[in-house]
N, C-alpha and C. Protein backbone atom coordinates (compact mmCIF):
# COMPACT_ATOMS: atom_id res chain seq x y z
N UNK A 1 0.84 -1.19 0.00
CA UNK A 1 0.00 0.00 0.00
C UNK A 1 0.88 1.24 0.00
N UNK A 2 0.44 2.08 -1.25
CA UNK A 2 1.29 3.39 -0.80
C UNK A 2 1.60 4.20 0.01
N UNK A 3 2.70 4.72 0.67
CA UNK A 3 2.40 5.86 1.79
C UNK A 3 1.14 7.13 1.19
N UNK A 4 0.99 7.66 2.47
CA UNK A 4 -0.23 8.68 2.08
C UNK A 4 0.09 9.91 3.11
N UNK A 5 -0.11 10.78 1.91
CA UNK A 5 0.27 11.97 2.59
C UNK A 5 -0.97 13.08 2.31
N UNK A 6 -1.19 13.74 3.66
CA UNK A 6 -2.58 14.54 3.41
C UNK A 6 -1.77 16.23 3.56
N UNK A 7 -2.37 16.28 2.52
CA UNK A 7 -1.95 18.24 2.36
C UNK A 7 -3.34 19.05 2.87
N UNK A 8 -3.01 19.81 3.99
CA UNK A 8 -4.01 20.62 4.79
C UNK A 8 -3.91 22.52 4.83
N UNK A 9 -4.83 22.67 3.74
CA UNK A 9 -4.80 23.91 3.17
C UNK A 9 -5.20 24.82 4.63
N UNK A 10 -5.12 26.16 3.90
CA UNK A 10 -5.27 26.95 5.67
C UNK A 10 -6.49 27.50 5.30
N UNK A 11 -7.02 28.74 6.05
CA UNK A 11 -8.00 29.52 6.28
C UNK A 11 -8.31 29.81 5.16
N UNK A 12 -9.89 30.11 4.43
CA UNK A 12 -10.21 30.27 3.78
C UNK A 12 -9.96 30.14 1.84
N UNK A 13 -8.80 28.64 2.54
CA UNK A 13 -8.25 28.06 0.92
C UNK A 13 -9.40 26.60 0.57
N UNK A 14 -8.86 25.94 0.09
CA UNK A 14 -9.46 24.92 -0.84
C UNK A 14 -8.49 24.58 -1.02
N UNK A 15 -8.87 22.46 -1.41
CA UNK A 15 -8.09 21.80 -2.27
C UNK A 15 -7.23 22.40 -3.33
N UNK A 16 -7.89 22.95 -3.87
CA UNK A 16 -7.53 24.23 -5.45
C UNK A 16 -7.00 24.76 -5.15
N UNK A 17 -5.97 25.15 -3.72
CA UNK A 17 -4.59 25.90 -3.34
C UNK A 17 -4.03 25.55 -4.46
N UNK A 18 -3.16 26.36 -4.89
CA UNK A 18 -1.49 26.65 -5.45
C UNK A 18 -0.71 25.55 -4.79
N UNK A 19 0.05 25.41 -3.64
CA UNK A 19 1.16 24.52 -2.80
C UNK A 19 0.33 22.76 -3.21
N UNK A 20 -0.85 23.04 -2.65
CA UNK A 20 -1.40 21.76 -3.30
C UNK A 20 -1.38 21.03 -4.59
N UNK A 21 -1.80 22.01 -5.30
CA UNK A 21 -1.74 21.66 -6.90
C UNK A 21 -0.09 21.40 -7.14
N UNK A 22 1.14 21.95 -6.69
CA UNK A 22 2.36 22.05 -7.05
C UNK A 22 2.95 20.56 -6.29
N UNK A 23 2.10 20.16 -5.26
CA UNK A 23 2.68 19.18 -4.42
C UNK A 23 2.17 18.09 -5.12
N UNK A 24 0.72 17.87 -5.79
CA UNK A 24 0.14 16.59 -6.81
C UNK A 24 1.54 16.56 -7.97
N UNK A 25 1.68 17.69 -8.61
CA UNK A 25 2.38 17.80 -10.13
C UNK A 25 3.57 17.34 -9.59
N UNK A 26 4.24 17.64 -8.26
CA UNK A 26 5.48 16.86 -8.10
C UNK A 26 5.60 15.83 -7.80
N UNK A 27 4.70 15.01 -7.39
CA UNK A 27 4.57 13.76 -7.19
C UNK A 27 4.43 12.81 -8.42
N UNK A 28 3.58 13.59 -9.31
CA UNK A 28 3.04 12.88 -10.68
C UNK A 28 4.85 13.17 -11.01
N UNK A 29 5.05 14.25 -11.39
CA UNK A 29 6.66 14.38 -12.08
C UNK A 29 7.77 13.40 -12.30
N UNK A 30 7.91 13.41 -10.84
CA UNK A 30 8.53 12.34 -10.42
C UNK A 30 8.39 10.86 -9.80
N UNK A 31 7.24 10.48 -10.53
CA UNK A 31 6.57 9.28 -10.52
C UNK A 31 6.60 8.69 -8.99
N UNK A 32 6.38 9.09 -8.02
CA UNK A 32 6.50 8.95 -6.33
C UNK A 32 5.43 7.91 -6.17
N UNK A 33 5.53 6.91 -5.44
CA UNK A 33 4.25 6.04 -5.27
C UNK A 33 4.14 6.58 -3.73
N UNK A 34 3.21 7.32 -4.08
CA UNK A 34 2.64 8.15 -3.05
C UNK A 34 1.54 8.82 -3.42
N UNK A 35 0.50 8.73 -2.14
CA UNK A 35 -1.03 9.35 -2.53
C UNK A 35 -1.24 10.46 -1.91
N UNK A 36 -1.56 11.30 -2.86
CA UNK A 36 -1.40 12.93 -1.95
C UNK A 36 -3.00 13.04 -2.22
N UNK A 37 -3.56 13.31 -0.46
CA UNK A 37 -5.10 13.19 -0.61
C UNK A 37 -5.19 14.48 0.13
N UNK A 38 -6.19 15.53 -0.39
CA UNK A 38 -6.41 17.10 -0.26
C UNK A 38 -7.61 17.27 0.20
N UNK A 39 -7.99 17.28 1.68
CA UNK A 39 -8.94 17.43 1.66
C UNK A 39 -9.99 18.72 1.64
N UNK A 40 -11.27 18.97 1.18
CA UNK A 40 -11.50 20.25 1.48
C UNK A 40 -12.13 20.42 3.18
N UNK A 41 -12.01 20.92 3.70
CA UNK A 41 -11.86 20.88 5.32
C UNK A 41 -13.23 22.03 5.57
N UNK A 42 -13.84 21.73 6.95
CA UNK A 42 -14.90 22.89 7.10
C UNK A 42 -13.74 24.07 7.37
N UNK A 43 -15.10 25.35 7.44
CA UNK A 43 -14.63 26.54 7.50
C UNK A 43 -14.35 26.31 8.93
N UNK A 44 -14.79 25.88 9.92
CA UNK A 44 -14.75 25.87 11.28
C UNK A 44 -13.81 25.39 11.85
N UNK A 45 -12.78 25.52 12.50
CA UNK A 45 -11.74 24.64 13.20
C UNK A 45 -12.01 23.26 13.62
N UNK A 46 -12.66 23.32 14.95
CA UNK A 46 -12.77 22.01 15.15
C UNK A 46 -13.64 20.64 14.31
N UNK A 47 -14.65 21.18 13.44
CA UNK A 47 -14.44 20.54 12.19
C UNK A 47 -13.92 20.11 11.81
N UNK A 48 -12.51 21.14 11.03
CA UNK A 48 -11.85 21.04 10.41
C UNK A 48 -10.66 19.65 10.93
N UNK A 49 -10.81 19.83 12.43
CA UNK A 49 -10.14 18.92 12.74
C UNK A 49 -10.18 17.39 12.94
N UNK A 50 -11.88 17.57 13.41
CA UNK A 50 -13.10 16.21 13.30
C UNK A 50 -12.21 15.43 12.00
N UNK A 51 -12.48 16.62 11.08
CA UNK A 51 -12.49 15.83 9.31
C UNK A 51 -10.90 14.83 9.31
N UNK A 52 -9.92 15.73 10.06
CA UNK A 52 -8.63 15.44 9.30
C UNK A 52 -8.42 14.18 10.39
N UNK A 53 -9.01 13.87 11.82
CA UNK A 53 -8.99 13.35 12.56
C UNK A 53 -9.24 11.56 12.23
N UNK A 54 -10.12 11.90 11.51
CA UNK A 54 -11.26 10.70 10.78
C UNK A 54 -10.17 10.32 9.72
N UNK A 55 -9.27 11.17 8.87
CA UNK A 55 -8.96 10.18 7.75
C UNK A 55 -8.13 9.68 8.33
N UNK A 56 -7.22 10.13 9.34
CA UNK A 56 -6.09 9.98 9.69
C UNK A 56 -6.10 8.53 10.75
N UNK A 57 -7.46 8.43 11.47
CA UNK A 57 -7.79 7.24 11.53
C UNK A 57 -7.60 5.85 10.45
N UNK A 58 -8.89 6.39 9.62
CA UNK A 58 -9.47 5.52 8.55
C UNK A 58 -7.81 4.71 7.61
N UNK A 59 -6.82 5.33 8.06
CA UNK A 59 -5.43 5.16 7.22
C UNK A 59 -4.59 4.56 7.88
N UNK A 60 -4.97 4.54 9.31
CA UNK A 60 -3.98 4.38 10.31
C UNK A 60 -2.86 3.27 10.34
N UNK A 61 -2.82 2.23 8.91
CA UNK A 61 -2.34 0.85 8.64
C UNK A 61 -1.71 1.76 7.82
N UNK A 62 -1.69 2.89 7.18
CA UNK A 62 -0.49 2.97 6.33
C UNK A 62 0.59 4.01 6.76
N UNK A 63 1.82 3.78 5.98
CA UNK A 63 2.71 5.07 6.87
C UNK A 63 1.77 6.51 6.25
N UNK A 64 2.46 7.69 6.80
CA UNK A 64 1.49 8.53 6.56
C UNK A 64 2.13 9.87 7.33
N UNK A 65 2.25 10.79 6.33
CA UNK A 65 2.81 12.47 6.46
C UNK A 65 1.77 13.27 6.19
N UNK A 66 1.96 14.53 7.00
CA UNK A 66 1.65 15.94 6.90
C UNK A 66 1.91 17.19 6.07
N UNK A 67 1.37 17.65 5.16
CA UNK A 67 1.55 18.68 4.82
C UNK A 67 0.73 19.56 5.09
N UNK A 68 1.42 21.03 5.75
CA UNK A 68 -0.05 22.11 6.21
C UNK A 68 0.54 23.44 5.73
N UNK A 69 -0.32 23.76 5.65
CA UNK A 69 -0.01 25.79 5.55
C UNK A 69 -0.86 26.69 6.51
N UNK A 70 -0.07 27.65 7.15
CA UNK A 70 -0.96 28.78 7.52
C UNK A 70 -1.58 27.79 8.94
N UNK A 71 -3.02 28.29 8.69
CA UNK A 71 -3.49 27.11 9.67
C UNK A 71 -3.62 25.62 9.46
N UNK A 72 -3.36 25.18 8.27
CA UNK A 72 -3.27 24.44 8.23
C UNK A 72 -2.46 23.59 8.96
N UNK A 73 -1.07 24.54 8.93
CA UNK A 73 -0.14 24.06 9.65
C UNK A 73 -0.29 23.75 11.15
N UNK A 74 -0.87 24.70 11.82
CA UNK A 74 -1.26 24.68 13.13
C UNK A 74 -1.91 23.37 13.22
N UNK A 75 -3.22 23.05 12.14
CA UNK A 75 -3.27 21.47 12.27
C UNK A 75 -2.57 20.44 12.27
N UNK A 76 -1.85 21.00 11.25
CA UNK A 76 -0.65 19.67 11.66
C UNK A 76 0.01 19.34 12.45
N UNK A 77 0.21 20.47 13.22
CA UNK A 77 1.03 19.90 14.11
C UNK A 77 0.59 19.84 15.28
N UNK A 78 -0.86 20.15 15.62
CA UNK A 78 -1.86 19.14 16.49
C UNK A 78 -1.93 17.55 16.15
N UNK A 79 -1.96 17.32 14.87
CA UNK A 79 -2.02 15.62 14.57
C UNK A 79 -0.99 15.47 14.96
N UNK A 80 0.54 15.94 14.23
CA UNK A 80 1.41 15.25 14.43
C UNK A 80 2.26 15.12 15.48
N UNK A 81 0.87 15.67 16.76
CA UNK A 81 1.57 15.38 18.26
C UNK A 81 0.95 14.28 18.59
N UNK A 82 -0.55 14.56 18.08
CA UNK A 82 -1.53 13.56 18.34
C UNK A 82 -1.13 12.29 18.14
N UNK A 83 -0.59 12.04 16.89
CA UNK A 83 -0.81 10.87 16.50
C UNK A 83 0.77 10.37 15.92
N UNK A 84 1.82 11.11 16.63
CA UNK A 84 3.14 10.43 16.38
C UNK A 84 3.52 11.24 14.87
N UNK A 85 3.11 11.65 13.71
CA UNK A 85 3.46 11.77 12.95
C UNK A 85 4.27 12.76 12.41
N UNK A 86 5.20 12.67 11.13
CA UNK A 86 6.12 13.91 10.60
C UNK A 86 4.84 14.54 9.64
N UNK A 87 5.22 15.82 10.04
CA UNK A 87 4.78 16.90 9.13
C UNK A 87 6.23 18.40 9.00
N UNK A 88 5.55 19.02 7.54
CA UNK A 88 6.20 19.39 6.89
C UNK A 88 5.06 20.70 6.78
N UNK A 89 5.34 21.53 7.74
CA UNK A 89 4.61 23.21 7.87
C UNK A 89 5.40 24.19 6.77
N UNK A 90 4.48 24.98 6.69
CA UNK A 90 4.61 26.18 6.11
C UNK A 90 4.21 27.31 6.10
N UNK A 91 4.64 28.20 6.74
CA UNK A 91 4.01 29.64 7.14
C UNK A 91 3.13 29.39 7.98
N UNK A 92 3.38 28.11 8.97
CA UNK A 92 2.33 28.34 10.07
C UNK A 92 1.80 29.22 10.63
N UNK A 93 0.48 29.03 11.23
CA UNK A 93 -0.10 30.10 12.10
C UNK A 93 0.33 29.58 13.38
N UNK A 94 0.95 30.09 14.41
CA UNK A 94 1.32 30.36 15.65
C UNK A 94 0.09 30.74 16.27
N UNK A 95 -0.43 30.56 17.29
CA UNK A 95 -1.72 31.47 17.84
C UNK A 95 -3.08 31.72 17.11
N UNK A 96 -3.52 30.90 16.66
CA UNK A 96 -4.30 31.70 15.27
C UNK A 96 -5.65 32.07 15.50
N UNK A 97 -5.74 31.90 17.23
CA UNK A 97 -6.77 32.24 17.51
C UNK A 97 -7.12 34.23 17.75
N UNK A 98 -5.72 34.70 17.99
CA UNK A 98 -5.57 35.92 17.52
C UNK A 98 -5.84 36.35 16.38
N UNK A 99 -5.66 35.55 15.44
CA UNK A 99 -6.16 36.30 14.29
C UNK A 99 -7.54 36.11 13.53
N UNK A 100 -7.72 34.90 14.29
CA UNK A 100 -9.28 34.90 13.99
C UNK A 100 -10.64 35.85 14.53
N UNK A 101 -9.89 36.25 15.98
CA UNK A 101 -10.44 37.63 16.82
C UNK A 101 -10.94 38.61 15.85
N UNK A 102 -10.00 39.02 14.92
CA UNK A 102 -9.88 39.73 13.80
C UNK A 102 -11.06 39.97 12.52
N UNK A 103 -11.18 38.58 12.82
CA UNK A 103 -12.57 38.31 11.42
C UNK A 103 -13.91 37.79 11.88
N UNK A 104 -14.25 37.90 13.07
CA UNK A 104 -15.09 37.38 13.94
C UNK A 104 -16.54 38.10 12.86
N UNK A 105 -17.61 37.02 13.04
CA UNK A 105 -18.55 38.09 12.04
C UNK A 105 -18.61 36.75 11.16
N UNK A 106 -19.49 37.33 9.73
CA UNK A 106 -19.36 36.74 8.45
C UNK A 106 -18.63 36.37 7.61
N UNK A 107 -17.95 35.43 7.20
CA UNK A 107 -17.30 35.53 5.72
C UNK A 107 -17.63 34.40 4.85
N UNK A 108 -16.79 35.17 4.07
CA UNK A 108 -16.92 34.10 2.29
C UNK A 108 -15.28 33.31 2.25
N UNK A 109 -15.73 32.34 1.91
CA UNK A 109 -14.67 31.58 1.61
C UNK A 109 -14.26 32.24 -0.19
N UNK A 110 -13.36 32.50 -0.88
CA UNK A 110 -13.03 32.92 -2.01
C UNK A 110 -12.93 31.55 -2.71
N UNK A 111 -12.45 30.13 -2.33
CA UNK A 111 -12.40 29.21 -3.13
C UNK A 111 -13.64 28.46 -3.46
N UNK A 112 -14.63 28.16 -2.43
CA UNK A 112 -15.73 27.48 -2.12
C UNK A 112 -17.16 28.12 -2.69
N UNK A 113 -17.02 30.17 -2.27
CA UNK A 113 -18.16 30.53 -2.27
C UNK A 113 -19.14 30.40 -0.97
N UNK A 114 -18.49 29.41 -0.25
CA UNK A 114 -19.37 29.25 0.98
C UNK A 114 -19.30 30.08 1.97
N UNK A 115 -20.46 30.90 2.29
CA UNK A 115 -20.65 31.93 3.13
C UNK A 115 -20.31 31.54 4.89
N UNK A 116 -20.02 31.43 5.95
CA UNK A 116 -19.98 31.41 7.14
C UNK A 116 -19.77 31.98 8.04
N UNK A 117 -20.33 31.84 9.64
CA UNK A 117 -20.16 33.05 10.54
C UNK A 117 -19.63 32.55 11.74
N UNK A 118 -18.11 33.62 12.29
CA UNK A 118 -17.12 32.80 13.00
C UNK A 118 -17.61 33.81 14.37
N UNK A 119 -17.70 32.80 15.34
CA UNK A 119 -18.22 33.77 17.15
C UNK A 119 -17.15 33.39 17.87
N UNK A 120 -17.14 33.54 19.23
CA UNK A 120 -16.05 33.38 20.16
C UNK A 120 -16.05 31.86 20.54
N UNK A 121 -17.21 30.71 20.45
CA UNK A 121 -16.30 29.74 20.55
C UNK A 121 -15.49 29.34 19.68
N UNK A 122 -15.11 29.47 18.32
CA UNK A 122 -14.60 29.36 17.21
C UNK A 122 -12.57 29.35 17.11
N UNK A 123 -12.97 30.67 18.21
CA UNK A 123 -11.44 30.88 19.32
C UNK A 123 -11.42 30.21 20.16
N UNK A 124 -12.11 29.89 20.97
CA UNK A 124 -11.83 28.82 21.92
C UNK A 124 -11.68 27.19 21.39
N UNK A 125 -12.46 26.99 20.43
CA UNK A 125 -11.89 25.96 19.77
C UNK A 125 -10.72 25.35 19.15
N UNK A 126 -10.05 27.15 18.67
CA UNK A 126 -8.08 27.15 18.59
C UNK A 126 -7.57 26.90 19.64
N UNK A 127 -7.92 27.58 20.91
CA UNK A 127 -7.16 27.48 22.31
C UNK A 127 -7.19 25.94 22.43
N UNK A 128 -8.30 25.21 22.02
CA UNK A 128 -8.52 23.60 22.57
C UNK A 128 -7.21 22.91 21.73
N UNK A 129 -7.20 22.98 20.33
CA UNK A 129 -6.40 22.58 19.96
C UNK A 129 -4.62 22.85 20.28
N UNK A 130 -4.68 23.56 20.21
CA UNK A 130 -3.18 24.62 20.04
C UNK A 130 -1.91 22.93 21.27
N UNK A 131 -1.21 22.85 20.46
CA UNK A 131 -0.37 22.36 21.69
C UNK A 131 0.99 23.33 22.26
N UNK A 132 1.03 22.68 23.38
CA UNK A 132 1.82 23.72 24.26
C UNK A 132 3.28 23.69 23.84
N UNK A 133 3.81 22.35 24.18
CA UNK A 133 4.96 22.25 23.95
C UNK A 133 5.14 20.66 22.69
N UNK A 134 5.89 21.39 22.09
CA UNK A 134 5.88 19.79 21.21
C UNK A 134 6.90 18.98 21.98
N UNK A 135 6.77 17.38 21.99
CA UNK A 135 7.09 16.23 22.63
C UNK A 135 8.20 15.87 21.47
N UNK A 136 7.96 16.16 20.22
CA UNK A 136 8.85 15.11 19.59
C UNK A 136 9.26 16.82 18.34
N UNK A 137 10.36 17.68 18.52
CA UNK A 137 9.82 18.57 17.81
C UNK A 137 10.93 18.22 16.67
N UNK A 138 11.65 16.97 16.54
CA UNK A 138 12.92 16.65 15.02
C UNK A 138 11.58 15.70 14.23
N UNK A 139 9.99 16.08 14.33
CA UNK A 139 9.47 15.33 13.23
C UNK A 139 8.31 16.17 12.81
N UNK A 140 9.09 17.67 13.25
CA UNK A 140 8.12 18.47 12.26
C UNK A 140 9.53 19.49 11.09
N UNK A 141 9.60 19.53 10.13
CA UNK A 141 9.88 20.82 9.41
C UNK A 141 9.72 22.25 9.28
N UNK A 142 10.00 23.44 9.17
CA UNK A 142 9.09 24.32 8.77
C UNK A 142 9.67 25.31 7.80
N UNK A 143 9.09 25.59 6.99
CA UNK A 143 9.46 26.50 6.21
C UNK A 143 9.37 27.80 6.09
N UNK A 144 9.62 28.85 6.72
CA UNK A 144 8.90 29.96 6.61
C UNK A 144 9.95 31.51 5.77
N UNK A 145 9.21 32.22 5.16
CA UNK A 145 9.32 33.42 4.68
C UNK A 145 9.34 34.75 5.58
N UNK A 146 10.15 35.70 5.24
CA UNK A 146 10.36 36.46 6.45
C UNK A 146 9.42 37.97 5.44
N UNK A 147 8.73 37.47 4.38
CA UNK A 147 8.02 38.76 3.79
C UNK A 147 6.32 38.46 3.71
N UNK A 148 6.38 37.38 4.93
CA UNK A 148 5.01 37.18 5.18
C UNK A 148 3.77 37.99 5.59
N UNK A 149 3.21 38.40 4.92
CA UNK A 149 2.12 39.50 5.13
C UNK A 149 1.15 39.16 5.99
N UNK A 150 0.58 38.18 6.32
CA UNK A 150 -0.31 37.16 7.31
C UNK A 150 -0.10 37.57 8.50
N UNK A 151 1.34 36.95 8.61
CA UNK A 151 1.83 35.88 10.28
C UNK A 151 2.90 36.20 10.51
N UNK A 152 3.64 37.04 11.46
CA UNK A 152 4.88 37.55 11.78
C UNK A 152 5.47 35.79 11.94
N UNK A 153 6.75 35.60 11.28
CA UNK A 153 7.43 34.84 10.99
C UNK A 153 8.06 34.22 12.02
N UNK A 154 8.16 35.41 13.08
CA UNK A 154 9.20 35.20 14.00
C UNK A 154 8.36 34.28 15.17
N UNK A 155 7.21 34.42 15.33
CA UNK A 155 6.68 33.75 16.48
C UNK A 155 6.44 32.30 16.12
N UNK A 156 6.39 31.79 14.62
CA UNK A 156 7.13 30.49 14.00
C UNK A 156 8.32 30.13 14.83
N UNK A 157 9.37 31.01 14.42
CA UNK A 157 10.77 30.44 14.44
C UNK A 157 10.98 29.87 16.13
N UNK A 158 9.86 31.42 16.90
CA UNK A 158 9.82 30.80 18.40
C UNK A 158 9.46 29.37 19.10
N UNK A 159 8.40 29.44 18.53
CA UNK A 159 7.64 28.32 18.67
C UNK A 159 7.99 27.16 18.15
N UNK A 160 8.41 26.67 17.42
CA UNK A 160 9.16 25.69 16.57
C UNK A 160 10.22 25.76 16.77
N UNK A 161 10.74 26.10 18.00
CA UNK A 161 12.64 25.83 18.16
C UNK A 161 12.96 24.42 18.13
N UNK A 162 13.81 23.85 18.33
CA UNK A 162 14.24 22.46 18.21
C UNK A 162 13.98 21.81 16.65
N UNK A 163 12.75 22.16 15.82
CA UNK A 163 12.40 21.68 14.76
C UNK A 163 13.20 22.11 13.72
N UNK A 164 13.50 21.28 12.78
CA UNK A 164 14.62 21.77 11.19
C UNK A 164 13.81 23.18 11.02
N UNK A 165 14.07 23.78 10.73
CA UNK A 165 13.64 25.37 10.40
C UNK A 165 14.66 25.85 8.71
N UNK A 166 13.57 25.99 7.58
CA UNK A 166 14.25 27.18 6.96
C UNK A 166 13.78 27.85 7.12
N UNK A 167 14.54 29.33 6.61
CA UNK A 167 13.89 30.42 6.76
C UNK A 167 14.41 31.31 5.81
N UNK A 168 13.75 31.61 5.08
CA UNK A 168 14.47 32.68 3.66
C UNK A 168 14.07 34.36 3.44
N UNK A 169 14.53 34.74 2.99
CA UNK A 169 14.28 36.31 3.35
C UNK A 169 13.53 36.57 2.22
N UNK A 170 12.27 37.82 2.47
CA UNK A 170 11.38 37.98 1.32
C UNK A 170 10.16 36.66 1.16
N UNK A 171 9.75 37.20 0.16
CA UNK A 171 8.83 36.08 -0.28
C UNK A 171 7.20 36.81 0.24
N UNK A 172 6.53 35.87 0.74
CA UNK A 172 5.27 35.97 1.11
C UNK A 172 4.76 35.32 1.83
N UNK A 173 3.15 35.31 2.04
CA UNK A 173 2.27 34.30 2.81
C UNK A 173 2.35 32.79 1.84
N UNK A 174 2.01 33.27 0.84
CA UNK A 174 1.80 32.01 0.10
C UNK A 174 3.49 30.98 0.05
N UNK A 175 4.03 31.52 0.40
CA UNK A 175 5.45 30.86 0.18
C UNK A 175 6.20 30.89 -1.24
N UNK A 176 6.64 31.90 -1.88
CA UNK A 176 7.51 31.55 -3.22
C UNK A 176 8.12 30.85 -3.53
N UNK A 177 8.61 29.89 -4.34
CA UNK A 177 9.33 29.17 -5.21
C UNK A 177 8.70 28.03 -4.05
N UNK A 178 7.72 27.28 -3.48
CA UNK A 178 7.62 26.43 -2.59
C UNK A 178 8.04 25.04 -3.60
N UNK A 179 7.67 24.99 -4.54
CA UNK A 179 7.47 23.97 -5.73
C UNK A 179 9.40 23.34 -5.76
N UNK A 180 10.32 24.15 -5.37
CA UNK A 180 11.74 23.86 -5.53
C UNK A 180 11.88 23.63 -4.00
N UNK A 181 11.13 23.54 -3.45
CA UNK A 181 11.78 23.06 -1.60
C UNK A 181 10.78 21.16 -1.45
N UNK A 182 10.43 20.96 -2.64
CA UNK A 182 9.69 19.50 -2.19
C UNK A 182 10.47 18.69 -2.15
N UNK A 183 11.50 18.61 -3.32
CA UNK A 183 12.47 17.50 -3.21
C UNK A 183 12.68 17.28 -1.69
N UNK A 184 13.25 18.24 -1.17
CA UNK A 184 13.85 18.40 0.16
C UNK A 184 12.89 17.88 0.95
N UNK A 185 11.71 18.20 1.13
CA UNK A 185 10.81 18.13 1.65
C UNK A 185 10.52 16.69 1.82
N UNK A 186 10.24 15.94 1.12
CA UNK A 186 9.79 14.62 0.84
C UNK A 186 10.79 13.75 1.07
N UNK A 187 12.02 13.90 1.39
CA UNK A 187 13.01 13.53 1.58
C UNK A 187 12.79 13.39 3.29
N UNK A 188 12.73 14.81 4.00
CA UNK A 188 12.38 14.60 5.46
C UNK A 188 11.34 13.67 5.61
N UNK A 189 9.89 13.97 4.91
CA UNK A 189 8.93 13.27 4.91
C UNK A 189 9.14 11.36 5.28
N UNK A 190 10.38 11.25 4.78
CA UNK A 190 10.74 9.94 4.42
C UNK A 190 9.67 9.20 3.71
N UNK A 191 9.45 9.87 2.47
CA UNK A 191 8.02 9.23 1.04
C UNK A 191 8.59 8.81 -0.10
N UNK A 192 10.24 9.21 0.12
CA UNK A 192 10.47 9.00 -1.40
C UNK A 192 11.59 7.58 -1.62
């Protein structure tokens, strides 16, 4: 059975991310027997986590990596305390219940179209998740950009001490050139 690796888009993305789409094409590229499964996740956190909780079950016989962004990342690396596993962050959200404070109210998802409305347990549902200290922190990665418009970079680099850390100057939220850091990537992953 192939390894399986789940890519976990962040706040208000979709399967139809960019990093996603670039992470299928490199896999296809380089013919990887590996299943990169994308899920589209609720707008809601702990949902979101229900969902990723369940596959990550439903798989639990096969080996099996993380890929997250943004908040996504923050999920990941709730599973991959949860449940033993390597993940491979990117521009994590640190805290992200701060920034959800921010958008409290209505919104639109831009990929989905799906309208939703975020209240204060929504934050407390980040606080539930959030882990304190990571237990195992040489089986997460992270990648981060220091021209991140989102997520001050630095409370990454804090938070993720002990973990492989790049960190490149410039760039963005979305992560630039991310498509030339997979090799590397998949390599930590141990998928290839």
């Amino acid at each position: 059975m192939r390894p399986l690796v789940i890519y976990i888009h962040g706040f208000l993305s979709s399967p139809q991310s960019i990093k996603a789409q670039e992470t299928q094409q490199y896999i296809d590229s380089e013919q990887l027997a590996v299943e990169l499964l994308t899920p589209g996740l609720s707008n809601y956190p702990m949902q979101a986590y229900q969902q990723l909780q369940a596959i990550v079950e439903q798989h639990s016989n096969r080996q099996m990596a993380l890929i997250g962004s943004s908040l996504g990342g923050f999920m990941a690396t709730a599973l991959a305390e949860a449940y033993d596993l390597k993940a491979l962050v990117i521009n994590p959200a640190v805290r992200p219940y701060e920034l959800i404070s921010g958008v409290l109210g209505e919104n639109k998802n831009p990929y989905t179209g799906e309208t939703f409305f975020l209240d204060a347990s929504h934050i407390e549902e980040l606080h539930q998740l959030e882990v304190q200290t990571l237990s195992k922190p040489e089986r997460i990665k992270v990648l981060l950009q220091t021209g991140d418009e989102t997520l001050d970079y630095r409370k990454a680099v804090s938070y993720y001490q002990g973990c492989p850390q790049l960190i490149e100057e410039g760039g963005d939220h979305r992560f630039q050139g991310f498509e030339n850091h997979l090799p590397e990537a998949f390599k930590f992953l141990e998928l290839q």
